[in-house]
Protein backbone atom coordinates (compact mmCIF):
# COMPACT_ATOMS: atom_id res chain seq x y z
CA UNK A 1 15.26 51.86 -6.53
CA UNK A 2 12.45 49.65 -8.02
CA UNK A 3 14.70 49.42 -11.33
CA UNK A 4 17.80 48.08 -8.84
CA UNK A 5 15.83 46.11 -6.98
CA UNK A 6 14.19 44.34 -10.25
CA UNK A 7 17.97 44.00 -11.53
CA UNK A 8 19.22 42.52 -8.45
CA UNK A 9 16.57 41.07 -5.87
CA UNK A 10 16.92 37.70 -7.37
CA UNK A 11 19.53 35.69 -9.30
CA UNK A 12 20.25 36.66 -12.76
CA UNK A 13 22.81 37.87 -15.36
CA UNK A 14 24.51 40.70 -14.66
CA UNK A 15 23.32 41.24 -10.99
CA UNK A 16 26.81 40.88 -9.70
CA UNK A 17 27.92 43.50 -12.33
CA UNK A 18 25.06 46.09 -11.12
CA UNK A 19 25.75 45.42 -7.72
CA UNK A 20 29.35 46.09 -7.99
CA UNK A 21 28.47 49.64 -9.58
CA UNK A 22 25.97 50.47 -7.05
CA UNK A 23 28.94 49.39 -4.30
CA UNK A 24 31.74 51.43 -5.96
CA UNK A 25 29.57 54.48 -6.08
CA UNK A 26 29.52 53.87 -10.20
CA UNK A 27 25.27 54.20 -10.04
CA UNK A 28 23.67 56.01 -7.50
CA UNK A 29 20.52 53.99 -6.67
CA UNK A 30 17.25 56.19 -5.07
CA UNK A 31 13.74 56.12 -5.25
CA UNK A 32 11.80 57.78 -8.35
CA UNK A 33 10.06 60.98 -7.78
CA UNK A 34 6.72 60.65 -6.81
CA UNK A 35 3.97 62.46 -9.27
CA UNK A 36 2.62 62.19 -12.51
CA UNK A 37 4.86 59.65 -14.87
CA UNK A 38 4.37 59.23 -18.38
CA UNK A 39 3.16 55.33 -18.78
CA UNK A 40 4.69 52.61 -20.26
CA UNK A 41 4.08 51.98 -23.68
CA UNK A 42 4.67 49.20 -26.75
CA UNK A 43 8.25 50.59 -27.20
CA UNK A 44 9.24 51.01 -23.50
CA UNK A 45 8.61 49.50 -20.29
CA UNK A 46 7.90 50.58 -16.91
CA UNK A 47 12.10 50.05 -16.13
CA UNK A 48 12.80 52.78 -19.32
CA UNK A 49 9.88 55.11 -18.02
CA UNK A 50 11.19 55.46 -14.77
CA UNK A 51 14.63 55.64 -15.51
CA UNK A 52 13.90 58.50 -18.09
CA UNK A 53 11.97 60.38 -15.74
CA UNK A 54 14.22 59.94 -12.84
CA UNK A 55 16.54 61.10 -14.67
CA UNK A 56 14.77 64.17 -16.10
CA UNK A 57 14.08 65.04 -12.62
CA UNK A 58 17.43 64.89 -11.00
CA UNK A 59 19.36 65.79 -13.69
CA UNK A 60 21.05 62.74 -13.96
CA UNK A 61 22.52 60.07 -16.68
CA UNK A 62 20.07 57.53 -17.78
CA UNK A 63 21.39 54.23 -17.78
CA UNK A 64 20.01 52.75 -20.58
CA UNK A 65 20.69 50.04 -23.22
CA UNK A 66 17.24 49.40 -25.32
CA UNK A 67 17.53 51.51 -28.63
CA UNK A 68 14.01 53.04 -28.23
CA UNK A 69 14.31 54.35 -24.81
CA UNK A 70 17.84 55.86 -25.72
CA UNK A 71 15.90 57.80 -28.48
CA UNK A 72 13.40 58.83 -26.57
CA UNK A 73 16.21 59.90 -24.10
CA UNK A 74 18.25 61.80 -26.24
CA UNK A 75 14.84 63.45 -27.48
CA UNK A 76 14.43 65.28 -24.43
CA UNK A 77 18.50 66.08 -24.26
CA UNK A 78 19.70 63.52 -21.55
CA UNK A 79 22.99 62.48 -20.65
CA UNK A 80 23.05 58.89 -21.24
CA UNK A 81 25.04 55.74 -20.60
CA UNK A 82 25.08 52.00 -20.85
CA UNK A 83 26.10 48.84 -19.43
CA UNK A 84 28.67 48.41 -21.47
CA UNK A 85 30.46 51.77 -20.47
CA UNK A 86 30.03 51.36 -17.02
CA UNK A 87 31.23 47.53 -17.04
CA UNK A 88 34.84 49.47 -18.56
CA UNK A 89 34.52 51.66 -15.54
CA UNK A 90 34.77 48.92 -13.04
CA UNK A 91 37.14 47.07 -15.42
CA UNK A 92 39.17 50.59 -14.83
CA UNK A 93 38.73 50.80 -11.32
CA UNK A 94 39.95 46.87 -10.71
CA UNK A 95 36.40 46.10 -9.80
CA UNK A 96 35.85 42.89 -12.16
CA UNK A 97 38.49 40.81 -14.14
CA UNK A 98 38.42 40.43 -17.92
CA UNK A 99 36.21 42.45 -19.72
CA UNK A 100 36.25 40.21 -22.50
CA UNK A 101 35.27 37.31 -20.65
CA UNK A 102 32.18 39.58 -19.01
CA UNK A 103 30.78 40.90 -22.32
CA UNK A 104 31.24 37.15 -23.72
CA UNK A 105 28.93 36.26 -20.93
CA UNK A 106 26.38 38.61 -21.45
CA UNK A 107 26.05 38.05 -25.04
CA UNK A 108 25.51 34.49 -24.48
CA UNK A 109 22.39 34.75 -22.79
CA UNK A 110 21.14 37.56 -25.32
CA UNK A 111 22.78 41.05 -24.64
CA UNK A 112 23.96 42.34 -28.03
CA UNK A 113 26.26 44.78 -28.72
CA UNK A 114 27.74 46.10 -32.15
CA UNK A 115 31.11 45.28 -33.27
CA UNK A 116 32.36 49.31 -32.64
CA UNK A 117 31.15 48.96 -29.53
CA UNK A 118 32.62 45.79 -28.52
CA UNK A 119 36.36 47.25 -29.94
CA UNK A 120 35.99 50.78 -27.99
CA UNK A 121 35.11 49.19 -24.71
CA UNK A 122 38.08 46.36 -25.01
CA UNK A 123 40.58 49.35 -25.72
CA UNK A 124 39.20 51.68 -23.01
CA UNK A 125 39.86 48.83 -20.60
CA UNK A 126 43.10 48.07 -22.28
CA UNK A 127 42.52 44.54 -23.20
């Protein structure tokens, strides 16, 4: 929850976007397990942390876009995802408009994505 809340509790790129997720049952929001946590560190922040471990300890998909904390993801064998993928989902599911026009958007105030990326998204939404 505290990594949903920072996302959306105040205005912001790509709040609509996570909100929409959260509202079509794309991301399951909760609270993070209480207990020991590993701390943040120079290569990942307190959002990465928690998602990892929340994720360790449900068994669920890390959402996760930041190259180190994917690493350290797939290091202990977690499903992950990104926002790209789960912007095609609600592209999919009729949820927002053009994909093209959304990734455009978040790459103009500093979300990057590679160029494979960019094409596999735009054909699994069929644009």
């Amino acid at each position: 929850r505290a990594v949903f809340d920072e996302a959306t509790g105040e205005p912001r790129a790509g709040a609509d976007a996570i909100q929409l997720a959260a509202d079509h049952d794309i991301l399951q929001i909760v609270d993070a397990p209480t207990g020991e946590r590993a701390q943040p560190s120079r290569a990942l922040g307190s959002g990465e942390v928690a998602t990892i471990e929340l994720a360790a300890s449900v068994g669920g998909v890390a959402v996760l876009d930041d190259r180190d904390a994917r690493r350290v993801a797939r290091q202990r064998g977690l499903p992950l995802t990104g926002t790209v993928a789960i912007l095609v989902r609600l592209r999919q599911l009729g949820a927002i408009g053009s994909l093209t026009k959304t990734l455009a958007q978040l790459e103009a105030i500093g979300f990057r994505t590679t160029d494979e990326l960019r094409a596999w998204a735009l054909e699994a939404a069929g644009e």
